[in-house]
C-alpha atoms as a PDB file:
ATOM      1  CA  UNK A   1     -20.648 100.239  28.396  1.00  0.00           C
ATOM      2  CA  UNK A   2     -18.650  99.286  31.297  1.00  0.00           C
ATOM      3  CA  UNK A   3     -15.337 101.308  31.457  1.00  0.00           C
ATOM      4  CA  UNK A   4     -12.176 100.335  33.393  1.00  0.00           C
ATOM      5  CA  UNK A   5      -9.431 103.246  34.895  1.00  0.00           C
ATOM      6  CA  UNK A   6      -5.931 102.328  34.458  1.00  0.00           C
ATOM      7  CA  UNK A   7      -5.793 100.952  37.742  1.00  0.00           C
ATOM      8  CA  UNK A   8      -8.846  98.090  37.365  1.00  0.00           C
ATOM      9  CA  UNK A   9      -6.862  96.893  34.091  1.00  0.00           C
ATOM     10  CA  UNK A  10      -3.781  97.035  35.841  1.00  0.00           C
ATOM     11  CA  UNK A  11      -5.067  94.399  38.226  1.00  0.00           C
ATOM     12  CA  UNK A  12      -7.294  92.591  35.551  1.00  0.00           C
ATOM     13  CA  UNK A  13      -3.963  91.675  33.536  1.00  0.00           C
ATOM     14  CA  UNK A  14      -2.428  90.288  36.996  1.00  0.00           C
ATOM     15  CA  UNK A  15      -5.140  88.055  37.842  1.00  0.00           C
ATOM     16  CA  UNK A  16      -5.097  86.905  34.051  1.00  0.00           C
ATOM     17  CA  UNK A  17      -1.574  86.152  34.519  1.00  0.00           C
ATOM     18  CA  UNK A  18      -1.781  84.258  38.115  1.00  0.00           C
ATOM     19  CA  UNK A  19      -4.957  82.214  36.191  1.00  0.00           C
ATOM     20  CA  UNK A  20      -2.641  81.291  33.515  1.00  0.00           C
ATOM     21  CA  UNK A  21       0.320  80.544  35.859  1.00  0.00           C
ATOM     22  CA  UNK A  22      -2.339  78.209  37.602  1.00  0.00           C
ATOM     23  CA  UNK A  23      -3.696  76.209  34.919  1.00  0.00           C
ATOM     24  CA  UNK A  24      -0.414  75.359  33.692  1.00  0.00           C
ATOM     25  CA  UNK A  25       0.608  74.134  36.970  1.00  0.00           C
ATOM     26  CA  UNK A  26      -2.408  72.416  37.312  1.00  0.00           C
ATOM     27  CA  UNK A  27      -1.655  70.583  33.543  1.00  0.00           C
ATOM     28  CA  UNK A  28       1.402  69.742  33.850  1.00  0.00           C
ATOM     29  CA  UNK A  29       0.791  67.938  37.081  1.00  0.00           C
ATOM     30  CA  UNK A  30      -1.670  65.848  35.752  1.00  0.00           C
ATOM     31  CA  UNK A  31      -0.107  64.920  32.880  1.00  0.00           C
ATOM     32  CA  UNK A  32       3.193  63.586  34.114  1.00  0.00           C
ATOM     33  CA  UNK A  33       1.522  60.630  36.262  1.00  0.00           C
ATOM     34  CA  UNK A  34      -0.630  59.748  32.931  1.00  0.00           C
ATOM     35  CA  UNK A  35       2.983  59.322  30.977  1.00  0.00           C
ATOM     36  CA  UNK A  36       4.348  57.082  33.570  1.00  0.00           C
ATOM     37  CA  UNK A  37       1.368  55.181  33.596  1.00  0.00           C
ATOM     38  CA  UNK A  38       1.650  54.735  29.768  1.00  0.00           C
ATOM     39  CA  UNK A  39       5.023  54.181  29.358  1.00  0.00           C
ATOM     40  CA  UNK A  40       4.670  50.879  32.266  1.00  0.00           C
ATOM     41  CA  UNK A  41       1.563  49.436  30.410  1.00  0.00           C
ATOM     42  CA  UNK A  42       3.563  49.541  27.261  1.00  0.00           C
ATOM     43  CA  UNK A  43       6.356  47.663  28.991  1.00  0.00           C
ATOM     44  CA  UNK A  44       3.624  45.262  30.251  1.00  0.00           C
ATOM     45  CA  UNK A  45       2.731  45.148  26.406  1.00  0.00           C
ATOM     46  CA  UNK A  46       6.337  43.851  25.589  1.00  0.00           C
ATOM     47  CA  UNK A  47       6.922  47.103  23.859  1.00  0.00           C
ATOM     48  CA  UNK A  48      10.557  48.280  24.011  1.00  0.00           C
ATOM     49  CA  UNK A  49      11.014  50.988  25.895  1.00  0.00           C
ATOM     50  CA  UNK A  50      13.171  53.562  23.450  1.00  0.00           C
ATOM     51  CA  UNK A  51      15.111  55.055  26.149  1.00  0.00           C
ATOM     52  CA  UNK A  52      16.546  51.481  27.176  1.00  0.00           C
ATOM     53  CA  UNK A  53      19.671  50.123  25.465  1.00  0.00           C
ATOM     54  CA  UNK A  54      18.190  46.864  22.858  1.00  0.00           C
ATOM     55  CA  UNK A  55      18.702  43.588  23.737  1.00  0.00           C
ATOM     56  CA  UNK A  56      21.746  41.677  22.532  1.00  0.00           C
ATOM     57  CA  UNK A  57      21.421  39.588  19.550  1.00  0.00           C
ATOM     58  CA  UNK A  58      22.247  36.429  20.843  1.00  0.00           C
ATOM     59  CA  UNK A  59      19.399  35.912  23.482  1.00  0.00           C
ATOM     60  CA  UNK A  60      17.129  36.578  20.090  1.00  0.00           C
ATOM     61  CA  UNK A  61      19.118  33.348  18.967  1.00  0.00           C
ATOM     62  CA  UNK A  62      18.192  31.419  21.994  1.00  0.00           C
ATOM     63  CA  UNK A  63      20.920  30.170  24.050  1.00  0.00           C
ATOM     64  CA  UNK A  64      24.362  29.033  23.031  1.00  0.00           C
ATOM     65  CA  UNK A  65      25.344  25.651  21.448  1.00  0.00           C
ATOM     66  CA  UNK A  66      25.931  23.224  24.834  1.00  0.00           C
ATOM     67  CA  UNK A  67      29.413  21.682  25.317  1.00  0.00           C
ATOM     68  CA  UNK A  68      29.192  17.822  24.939  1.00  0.00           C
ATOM     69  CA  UNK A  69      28.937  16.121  28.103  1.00  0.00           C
ATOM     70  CA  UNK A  70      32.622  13.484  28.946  1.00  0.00           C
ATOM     71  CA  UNK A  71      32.722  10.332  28.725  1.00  0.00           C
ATOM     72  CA  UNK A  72      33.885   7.288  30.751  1.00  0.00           C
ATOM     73  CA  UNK A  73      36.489   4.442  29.558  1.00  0.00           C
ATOM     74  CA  UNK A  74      37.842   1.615  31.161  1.00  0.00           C
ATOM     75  CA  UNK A  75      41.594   1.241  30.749  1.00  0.00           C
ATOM     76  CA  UNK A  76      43.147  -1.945  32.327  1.00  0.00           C
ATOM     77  CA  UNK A  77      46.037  -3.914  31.865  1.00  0.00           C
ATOM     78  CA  UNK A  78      50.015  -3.046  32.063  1.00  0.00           C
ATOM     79  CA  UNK A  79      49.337   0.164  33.389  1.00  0.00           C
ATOM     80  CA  UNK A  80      50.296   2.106  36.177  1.00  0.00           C
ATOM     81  CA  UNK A  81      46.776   2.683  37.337  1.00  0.00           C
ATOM     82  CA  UNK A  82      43.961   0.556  36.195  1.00  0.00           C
ATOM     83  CA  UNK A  83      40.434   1.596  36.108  1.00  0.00           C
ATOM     84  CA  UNK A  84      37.839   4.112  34.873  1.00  0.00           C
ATOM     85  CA  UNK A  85      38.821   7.379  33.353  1.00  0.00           C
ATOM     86  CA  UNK A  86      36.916  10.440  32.630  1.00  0.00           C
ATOM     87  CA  UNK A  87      37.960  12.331  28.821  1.00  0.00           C
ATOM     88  CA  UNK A  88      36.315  14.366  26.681  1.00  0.00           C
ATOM     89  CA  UNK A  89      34.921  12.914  23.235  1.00  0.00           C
ATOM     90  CA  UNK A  90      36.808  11.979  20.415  1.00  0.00           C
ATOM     91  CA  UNK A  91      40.087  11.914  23.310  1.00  0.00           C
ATOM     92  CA  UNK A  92      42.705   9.600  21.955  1.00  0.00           C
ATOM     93  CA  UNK A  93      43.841   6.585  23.852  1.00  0.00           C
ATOM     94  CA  UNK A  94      47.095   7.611  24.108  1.00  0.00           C
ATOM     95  CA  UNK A  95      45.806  10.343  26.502  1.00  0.00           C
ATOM     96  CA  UNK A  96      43.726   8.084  28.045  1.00  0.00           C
ATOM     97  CA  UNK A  97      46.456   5.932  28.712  1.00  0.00           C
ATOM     98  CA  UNK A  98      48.322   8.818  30.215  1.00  0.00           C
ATOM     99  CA  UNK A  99      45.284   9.755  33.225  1.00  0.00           C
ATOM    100  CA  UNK A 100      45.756   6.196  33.927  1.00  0.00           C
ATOM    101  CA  UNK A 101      49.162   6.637  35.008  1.00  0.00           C
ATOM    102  CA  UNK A 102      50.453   5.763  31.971  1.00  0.00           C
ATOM    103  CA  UNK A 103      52.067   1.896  30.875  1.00  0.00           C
ATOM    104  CA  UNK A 104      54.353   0.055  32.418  1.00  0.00           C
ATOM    105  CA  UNK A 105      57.681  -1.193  31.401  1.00  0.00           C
ATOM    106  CA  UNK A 106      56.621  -4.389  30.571  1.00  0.00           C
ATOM    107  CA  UNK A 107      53.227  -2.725  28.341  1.00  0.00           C
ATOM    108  CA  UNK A 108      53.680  -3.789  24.720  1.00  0.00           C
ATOM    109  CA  UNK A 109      52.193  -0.707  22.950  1.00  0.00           C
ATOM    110  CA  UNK A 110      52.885  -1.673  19.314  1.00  0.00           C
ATOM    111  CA  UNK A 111      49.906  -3.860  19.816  1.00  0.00           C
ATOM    112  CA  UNK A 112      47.452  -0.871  20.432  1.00  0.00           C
ATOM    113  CA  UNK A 113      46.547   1.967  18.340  1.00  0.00           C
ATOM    114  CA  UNK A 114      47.139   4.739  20.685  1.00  0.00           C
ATOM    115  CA  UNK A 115      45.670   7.502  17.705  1.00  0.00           C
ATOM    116  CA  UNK A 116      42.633   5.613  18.215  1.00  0.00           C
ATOM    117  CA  UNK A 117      39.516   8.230  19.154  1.00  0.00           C
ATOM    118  CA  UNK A 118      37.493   6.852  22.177  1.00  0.00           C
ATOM    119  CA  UNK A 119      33.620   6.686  22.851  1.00  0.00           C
ATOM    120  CA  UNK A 120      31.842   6.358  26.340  1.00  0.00           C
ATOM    121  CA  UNK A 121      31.565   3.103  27.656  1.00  0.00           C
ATOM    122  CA  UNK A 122      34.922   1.810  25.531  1.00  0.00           C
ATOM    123  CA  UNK A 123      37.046  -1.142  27.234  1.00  0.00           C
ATOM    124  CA  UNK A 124      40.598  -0.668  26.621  1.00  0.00           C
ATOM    125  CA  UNK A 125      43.199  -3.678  27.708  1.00  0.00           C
ATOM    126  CA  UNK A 126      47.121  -3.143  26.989  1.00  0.00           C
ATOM    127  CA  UNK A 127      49.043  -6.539  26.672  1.00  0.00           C
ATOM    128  CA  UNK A 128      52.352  -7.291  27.941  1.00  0.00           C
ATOM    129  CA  UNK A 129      55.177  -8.154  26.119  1.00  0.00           C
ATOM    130  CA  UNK A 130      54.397 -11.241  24.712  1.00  0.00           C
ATOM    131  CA  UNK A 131      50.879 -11.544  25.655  1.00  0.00           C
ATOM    132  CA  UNK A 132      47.652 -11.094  23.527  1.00  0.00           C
ATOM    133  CA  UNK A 133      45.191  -9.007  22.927  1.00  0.00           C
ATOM    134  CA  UNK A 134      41.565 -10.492  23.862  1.00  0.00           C
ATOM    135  CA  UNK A 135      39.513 -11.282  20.915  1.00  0.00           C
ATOM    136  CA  UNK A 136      37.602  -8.778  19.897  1.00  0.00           C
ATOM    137  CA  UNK A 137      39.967  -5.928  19.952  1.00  0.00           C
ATOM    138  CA  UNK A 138      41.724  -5.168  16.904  1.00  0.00           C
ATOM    139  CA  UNK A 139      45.614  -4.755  16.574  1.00  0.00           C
ATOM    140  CA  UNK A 140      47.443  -2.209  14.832  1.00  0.00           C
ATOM    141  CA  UNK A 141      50.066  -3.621  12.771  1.00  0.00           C
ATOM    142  CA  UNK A 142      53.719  -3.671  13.662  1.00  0.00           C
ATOM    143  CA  UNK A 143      55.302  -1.460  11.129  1.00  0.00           C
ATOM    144  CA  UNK A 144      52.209   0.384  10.149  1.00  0.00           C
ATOM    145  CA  UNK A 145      51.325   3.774  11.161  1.00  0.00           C
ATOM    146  CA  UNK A 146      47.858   3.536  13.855  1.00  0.00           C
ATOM    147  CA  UNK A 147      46.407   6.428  12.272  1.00  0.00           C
ATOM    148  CA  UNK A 148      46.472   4.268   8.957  1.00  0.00           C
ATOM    149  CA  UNK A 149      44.400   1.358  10.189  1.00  0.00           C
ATOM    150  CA  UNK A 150      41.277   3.298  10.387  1.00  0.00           C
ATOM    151  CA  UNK A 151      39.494   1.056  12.697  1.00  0.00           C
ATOM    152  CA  UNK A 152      39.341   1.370  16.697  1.00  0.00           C
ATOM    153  CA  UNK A 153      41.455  -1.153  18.593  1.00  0.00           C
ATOM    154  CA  UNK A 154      38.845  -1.117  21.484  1.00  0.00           C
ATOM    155  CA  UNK A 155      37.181  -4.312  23.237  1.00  0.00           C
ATOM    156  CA  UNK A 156      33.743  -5.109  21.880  1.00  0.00           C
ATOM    157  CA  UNK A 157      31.199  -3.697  24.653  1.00  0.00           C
ATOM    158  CA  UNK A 158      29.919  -6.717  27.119  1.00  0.00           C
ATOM    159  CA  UNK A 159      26.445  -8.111  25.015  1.00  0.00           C
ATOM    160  CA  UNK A 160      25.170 -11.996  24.902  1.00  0.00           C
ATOM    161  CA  UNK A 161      28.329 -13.020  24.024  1.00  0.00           C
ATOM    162  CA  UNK A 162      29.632 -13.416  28.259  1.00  0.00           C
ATOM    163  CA  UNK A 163      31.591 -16.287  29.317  1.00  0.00           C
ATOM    164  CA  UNK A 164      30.011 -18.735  31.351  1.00  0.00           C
ATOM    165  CA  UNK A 165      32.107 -19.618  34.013  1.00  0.00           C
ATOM    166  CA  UNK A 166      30.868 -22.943  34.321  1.00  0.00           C
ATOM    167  CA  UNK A 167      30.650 -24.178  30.769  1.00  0.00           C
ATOM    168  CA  UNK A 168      33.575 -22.552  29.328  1.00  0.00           C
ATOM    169  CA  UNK A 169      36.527 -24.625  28.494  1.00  0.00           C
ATOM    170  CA  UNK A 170      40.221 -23.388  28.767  1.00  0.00           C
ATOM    171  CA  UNK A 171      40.241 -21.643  25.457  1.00  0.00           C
ATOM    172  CA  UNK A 172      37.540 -19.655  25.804  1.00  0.00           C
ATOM    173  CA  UNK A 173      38.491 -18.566  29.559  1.00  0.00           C
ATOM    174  CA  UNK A 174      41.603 -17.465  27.873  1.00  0.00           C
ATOM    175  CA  UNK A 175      39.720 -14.908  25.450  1.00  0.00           C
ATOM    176  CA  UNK A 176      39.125 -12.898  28.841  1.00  0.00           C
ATOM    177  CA  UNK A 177      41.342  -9.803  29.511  1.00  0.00           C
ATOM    178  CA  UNK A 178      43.824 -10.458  31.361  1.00  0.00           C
ATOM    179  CA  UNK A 179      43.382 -14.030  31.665  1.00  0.00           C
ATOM    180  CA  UNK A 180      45.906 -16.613  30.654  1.00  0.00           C
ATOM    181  CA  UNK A 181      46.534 -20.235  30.477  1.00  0.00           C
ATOM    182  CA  UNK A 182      47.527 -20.326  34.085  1.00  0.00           C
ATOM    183  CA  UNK A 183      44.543 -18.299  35.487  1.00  0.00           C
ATOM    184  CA  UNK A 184      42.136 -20.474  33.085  1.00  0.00           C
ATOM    185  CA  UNK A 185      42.909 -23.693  34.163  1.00  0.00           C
ATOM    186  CA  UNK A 186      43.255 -22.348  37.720  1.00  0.00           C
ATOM    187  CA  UNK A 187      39.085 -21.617  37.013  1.00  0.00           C
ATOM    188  CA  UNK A 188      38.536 -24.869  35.684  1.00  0.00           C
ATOM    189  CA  UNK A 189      40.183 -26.628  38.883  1.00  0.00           C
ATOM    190  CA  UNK A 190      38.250 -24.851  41.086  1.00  0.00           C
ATOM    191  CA  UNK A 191      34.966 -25.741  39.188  1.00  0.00           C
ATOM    192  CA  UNK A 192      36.118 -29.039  39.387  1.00  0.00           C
ATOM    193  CA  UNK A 193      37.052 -29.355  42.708  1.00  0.00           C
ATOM    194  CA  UNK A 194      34.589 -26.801  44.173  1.00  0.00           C
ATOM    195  CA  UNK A 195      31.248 -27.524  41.909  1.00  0.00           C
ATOM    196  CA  UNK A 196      29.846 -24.672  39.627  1.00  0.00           C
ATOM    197  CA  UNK A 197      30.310 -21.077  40.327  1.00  0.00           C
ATOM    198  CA  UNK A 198      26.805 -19.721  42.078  1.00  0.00           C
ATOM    199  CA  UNK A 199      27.470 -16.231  40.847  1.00  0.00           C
ATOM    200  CA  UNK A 200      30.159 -14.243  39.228  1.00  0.00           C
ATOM    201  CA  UNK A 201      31.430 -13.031  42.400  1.00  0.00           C
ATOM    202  CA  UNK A 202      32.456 -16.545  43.278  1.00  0.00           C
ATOM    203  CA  UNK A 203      35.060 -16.021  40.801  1.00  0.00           C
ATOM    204  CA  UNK A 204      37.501 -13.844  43.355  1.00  0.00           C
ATOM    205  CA  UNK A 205      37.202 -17.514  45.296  1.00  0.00           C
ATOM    206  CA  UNK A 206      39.645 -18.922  42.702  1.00  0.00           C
ATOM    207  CA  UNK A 207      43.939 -18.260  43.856  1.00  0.00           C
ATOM    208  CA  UNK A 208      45.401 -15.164  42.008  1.00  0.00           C
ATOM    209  CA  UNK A 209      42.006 -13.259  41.497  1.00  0.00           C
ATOM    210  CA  UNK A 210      41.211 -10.045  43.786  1.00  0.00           C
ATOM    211  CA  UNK A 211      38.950  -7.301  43.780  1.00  0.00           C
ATOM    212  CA  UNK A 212      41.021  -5.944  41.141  1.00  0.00           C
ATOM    213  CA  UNK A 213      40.996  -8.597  38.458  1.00  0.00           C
ATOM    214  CA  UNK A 214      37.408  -9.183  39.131  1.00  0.00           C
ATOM    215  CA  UNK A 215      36.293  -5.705  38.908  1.00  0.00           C
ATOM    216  CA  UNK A 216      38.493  -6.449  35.295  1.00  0.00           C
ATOM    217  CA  UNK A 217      36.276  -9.335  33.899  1.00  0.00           C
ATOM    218  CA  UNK A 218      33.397  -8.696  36.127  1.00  0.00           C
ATOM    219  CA  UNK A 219      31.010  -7.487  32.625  1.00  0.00           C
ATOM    220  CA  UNK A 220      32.069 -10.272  30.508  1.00  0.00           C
ATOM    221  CA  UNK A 221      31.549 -13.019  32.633  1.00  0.00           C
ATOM    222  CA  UNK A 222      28.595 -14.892  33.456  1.00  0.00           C
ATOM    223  CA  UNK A 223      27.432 -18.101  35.891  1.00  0.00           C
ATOM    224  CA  UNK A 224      24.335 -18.654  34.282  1.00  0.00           C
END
């Protein structure tokens, strides 16, 4: 039997010691890079890392409810500043008439609904004192509360129903916006005197109608 002296095991338990030292080294080394190579293929995997924060509720809920895109009318007329204005839906026309510059003295606004809510595309004329509305758009009653009526007072979008320019008579010229007895039978002379309107365009040929009026009647008019 093999027997060591104080000093051999006093050097035996050192080297023991330095092996142990060294194999723990060695393990913990090689397990550290096998952790981090785990812990990114579970990411890959889509699994949630526990040591980063969750993700909010809401992008589980997809994306948020998109405001409603505005909308376009056409307000023309006795006001200030004729032409196409951009609102957001369900505006009223009485803000509507306001981005237009608002009416004008003459503007006789007991003849429009002003509560009215608007819709894209929607033709709005205001009359003058003593002048019509065009047929088509309702009238809120003198008297009676606009919010009552229930109905929009808005010009029915341009369809079939156009006027021909060279078949109409003076009674259905006069149906145009903005259009009256003078300005129809100022049409009908020219057809007379000129022959038949070639296209709609030809219609700015006729005294007393400019870009501005045209670009007025320009989608309910037809030379068909």
């Amino acid at each position: 039997m093999l027997y060591l002296n104080n000093r051999q095991k006093l050097f035996a338990a050192v080297a023991a010691v330095i092996l142990i030292l060294i194999c723990g080294t060695v393990y913990t080394t090689w397990r550290k890079p096998a952790q981090v190579a785990l812990a990114e293929g579970e990411t890959a995997l889509g699994i949630q890392n526990l040591s980063e924060p969750p993700e909010r509720e809401s992008n589980m809920l997809g994306p948020a409810n998109e405001p409603e895109p505005d909308i376009t009318v056409y307000v023309c007329g006795a006001v200030k500043e004729p032409g196409n204005v951009t609102v957001k839906k369900d505006t009223r026309l009485g803000e509507a008439l306001e981005l237009a510059g608002g009416a004008l003295a003459e503007a006789d606004l007991e003849q429009v609904n002003l509560a009215v809510k608007l819709m894209d595309e929607d033709y709005v004329y205001i009359p003058k004192k003593g002048g019509n509305l065009p047929e088509g758009q309702l009238q809120a009653s003198k008297g009676q509360p606009a919010a009552q009526k229930g109905q929009p007072n808005l010009m029915d979008r341009p369809g079939s129903g156009k006027v021909n320019l060279n078949t109409a008579v003076q009674s259905e010229l006069e149906k145009l916006p903005g259009v009256g007895p003078a300005t129809a039978q100022k049409i009908i002379a020219y057809r007379q005197e000129k022959g038949v309107f070639q296209k709609p365009e030809d219609l700015m040929k006729v005294a007393g109608i400019g870009d501005k009026k045209y670009e007025q009647l320009k989608d309910w008019i037809t030379a068909d």
